[in-house]
Protein backbone atom coordinates (compact mmCIF):
# COMPACT_ATOMS: atom_id res chain seq x y z
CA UNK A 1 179.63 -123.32 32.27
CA UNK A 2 176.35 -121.26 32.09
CA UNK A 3 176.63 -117.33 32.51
CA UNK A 4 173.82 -115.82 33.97
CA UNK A 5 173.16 -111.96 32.89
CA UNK A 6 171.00 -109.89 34.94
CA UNK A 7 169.93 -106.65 33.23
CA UNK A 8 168.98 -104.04 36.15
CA UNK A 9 167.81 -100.83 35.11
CA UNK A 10 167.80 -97.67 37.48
CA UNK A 11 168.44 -93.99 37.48
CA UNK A 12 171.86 -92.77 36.92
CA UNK A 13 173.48 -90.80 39.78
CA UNK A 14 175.93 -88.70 41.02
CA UNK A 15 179.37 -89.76 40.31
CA UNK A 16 178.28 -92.43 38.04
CA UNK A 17 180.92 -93.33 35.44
CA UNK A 18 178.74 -93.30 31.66
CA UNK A 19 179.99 -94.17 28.29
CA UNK A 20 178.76 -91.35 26.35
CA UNK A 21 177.69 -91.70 22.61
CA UNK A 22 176.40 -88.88 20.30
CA UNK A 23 175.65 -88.14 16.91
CA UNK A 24 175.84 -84.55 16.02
CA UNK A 25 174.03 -82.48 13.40
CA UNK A 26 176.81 -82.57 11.22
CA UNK A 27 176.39 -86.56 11.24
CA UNK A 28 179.65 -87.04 12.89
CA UNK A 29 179.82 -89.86 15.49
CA UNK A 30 181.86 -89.27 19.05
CA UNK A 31 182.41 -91.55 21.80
CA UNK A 32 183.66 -90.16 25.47
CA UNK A 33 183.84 -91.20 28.99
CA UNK A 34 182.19 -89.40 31.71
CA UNK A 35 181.00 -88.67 35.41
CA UNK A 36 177.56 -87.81 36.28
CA UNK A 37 177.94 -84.12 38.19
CA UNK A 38 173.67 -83.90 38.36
CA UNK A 39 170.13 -85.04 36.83
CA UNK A 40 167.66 -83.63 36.07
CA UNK A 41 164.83 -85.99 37.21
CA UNK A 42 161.68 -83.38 38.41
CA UNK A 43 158.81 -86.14 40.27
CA UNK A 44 156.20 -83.02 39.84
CA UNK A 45 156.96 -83.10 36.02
CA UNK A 46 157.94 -85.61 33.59
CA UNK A 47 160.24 -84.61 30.92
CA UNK A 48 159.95 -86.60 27.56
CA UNK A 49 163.58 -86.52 27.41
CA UNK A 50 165.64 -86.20 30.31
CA UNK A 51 168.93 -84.60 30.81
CA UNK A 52 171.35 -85.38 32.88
CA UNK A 53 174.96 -82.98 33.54
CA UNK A 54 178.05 -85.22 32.43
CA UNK A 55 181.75 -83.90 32.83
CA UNK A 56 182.87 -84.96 29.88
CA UNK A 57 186.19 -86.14 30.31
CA UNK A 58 187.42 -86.03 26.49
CA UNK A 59 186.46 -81.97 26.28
CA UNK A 60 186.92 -81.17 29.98
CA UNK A 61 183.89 -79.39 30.37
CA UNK A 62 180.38 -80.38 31.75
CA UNK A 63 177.86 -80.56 29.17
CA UNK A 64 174.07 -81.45 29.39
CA UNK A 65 172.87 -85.14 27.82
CA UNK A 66 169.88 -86.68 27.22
CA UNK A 67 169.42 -90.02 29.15
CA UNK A 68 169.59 -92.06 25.84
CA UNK A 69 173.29 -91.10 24.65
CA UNK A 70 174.22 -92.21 28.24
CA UNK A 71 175.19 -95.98 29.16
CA UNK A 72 176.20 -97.06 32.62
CA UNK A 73 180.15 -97.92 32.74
CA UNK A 74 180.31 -98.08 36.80
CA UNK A 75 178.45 -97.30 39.80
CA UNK A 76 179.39 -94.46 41.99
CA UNK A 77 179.54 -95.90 45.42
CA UNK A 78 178.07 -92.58 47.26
């Protein structure tokens, strides 16, 4: 039986679960999971790289990520 996979890209919003991945400057590797709390998308300005407030739920705290350590886990349904 043939799987078809459909690759939709969009904007991540509020209350969107995210894998998060980082590399830090001290070359160390972490891997969380996270809800989107809010972006930072500006329409009047485009930012070269985006961030976008996760609540990280590893640390318990809401730190700010650019849209590239971010990957889409689940879709908030609000």
């Amino acid at each position: 039986m043939k799987k078809n996979l459909k690759i939709v890209e969009r904007e991540l919003e509020r209350g969107d679960l995210v894998k998060i991945s980082t590399c830090g400057y001290d070359g160390r590797y972490e891997e969380a999971l996270g809800l989107v709390s809010s972006t930072f998308y500006n329409e009047k300005q485009i930012k070269i790289f985006p961030l976008v407030s996760v609540y990280n739920m590893r640390t318990g705290t809401v730190e700010d990520y650019y849209v590239e350590d971010l990957e889409l886990v689940s879709e908030s349904d609000a």
